[in-house]
Protein backbone atom coordinates (compact mmCIF):
# COMPACT_ATOMS: atom_id res chain seq x y z
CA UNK A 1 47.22 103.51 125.78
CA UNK A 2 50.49 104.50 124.43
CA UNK A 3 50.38 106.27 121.28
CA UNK A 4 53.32 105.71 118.40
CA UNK A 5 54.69 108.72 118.87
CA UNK A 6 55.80 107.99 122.77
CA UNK A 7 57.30 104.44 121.44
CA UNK A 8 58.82 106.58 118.61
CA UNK A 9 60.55 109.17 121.65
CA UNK A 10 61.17 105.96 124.25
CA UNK A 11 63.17 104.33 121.06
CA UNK A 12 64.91 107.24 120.54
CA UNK A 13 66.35 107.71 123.41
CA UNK A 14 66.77 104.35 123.89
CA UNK A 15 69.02 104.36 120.75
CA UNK A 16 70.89 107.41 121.81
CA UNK A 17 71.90 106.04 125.40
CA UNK A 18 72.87 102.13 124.16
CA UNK A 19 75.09 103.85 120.90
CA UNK A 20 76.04 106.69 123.15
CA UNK A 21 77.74 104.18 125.82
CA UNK A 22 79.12 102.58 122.95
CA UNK A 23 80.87 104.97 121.49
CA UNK A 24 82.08 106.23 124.91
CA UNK A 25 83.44 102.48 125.30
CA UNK A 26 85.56 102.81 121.73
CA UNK A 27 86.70 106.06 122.32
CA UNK A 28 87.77 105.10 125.81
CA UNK A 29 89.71 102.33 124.54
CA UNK A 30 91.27 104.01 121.31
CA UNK A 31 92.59 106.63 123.54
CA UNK A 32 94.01 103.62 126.08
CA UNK A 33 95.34 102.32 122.70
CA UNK A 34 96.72 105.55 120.88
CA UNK A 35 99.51 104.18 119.58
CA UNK A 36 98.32 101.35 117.87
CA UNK A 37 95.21 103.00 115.93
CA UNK A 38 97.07 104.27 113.41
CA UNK A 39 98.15 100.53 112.50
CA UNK A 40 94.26 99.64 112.81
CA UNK A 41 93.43 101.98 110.31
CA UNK A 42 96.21 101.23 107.73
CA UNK A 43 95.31 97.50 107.98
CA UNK A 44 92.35 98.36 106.10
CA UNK A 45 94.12 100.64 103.47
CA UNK A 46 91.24 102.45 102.07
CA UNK A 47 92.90 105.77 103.51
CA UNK A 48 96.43 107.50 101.56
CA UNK A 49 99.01 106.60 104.09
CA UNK A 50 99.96 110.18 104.43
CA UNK A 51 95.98 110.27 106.07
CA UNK A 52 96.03 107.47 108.59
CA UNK A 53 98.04 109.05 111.07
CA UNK A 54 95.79 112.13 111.08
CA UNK A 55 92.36 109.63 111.02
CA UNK A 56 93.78 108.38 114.25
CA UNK A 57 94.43 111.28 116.02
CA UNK A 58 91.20 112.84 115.27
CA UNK A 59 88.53 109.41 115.64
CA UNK A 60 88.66 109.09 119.17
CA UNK A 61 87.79 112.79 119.83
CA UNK A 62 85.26 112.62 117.44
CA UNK A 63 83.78 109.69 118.75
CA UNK A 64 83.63 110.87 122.42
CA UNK A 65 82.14 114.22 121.31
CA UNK A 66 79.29 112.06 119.83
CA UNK A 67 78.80 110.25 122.87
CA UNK A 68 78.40 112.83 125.16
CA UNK A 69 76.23 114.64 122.68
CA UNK A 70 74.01 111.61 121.93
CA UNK A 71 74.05 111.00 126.26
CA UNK A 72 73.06 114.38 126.96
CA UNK A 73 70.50 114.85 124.06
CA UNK A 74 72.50 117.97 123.25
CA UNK A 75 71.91 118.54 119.02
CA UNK A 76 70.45 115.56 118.80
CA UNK A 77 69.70 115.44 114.60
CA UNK A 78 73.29 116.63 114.14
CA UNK A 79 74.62 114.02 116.88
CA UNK A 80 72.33 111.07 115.81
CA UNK A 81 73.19 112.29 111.78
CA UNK A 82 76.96 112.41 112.69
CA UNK A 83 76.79 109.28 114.40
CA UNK A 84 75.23 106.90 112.01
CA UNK A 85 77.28 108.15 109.30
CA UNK A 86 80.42 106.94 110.93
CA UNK A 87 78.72 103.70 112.01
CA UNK A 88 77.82 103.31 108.22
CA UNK A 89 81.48 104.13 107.35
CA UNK A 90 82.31 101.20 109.56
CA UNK A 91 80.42 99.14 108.43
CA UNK A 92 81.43 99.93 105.13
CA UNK A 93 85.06 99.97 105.72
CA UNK A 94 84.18 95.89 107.21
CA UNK A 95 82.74 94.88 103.94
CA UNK A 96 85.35 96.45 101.46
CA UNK A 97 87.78 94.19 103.61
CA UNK A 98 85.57 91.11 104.12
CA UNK A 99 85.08 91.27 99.84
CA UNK A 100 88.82 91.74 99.46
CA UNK A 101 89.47 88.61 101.77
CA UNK A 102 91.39 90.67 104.52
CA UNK A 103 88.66 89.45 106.95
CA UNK A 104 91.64 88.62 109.22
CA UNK A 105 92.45 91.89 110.49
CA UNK A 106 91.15 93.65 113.59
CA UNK A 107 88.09 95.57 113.16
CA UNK A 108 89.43 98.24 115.56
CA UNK A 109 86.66 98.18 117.76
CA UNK A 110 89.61 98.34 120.28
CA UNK A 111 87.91 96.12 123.30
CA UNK A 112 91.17 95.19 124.81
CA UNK A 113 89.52 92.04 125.73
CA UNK A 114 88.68 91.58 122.89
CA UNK A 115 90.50 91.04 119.42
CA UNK A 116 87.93 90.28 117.00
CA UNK A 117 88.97 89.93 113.28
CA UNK A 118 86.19 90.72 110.78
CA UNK A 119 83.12 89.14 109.89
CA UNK A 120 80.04 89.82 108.51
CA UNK A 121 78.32 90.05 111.98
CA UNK A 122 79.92 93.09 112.81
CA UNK A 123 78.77 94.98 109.99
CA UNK A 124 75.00 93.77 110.67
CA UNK A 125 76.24 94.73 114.44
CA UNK A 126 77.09 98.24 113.07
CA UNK A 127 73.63 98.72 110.71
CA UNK A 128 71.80 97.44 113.67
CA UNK A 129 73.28 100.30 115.54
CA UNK A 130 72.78 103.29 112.97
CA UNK A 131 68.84 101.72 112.96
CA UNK A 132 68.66 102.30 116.63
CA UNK A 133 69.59 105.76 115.98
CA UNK A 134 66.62 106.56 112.97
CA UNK A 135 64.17 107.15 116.00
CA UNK A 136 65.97 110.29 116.84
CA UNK A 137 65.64 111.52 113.64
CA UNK A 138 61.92 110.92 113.14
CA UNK A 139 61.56 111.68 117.38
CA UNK A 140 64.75 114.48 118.06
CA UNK A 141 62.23 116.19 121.23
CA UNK A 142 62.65 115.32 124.60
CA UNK A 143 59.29 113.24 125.82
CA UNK A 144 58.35 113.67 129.74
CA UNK A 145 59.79 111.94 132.74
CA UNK A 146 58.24 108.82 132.69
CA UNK A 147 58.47 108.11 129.10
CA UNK A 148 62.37 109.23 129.04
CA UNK A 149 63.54 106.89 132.16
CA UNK A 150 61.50 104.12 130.41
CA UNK A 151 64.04 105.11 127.28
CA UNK A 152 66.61 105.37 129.45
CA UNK A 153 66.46 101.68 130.96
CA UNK A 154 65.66 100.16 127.43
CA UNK A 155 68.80 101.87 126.26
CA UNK A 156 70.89 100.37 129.03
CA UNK A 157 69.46 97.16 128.61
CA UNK A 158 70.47 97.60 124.33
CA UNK A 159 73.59 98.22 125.53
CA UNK A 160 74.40 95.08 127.86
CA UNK A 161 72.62 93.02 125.31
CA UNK A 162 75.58 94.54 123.00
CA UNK A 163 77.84 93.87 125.23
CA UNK A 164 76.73 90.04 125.50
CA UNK A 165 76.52 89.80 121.67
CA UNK A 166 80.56 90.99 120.85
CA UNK A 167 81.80 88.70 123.23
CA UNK A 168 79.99 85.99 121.32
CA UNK A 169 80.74 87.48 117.65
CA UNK A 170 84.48 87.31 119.32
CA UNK A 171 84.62 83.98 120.63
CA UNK A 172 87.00 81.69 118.39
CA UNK A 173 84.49 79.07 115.78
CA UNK A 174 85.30 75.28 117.56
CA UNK A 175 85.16 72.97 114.88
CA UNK A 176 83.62 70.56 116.05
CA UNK A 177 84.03 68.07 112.95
């Protein structure tokens, strides 16, 4: 019988590969998409103008440093710490604009796929994320073999069901009235 603290290790690692891949993703596609982050980031002016240009020149670094630290389980309390605090900032920065009625500007997620405006599923997308990533801080130790690859695979499968769940948050509302 499996005791809680091996589901407590398999969920943390879980956490760290699905948020890991998707921060990779973001980063991957804020770098493809330099030159229009810094417009992302103004659009939700909460930043001094004079610091949006420097916010997008340092985010997708930042963002692919925490992805290959949470994906090779290098500092993982710092990494998993780091990580949910930008997820929270997110999240954060989605429902300042979602309150302000400016729900109809990208999010930034930068999915080139995928333009997705704001909405309150994305922030519940982003808390959902930083809660995946609590199991690393009450489980930051590596567990053995067979409990990791089970982590492994659960964190893969996280991260298509992710996958799955923006392109639905993204698809346009049909009115159907």
């Amino acid at each position: 019988m499996a005791t809680w603290g091996a589901f407590i290790a398999v969920m943390a690692i879980a956490g760290r590969v699905c948020v890991g891949l998707v921060f990779l993703l973001a980063s991957v596609q804020k770098i493809r998409h330099w030159r229009l982050l810094p417009g992302v980031i103004g659009n939700y002016r909460l930043l001094p103008s004079r610091l949006v240009r420097p916010a997008a020149y340092v985010l997708p670094p930042v963002e692919l440093a925490l992805a290959a630290a949470l994906l090779s389980g290098i500092m993982i309390l710092p990494a998993a710490a780091a990580a949910m605090t930008l997820l929270l900032i997110f999240a954060l920065a989605m429902a300042i604009n979602i309150r302000r009625g400016r729900d109809f500007i990208d999010c930034g997620c930068h999915q080139s796929f995928l333009r997705q405006t704001l909405k309150p599923a994305l922030v519940t997308r982003n808390l959902l994320l930083t809660a995946l990533l609590s199991a690393s801080l009450a489980s930051p130790l590596m567990p053995p073999a067979g409990p990791a690859t089970i982590g492994v695979a659960a964190g893969l499968a996280l991260f298509l069901f992710y996958l799955i769940a923006n392109t639905v948050i993204a698809l346009p509302v049909l009115n159907t009235a």
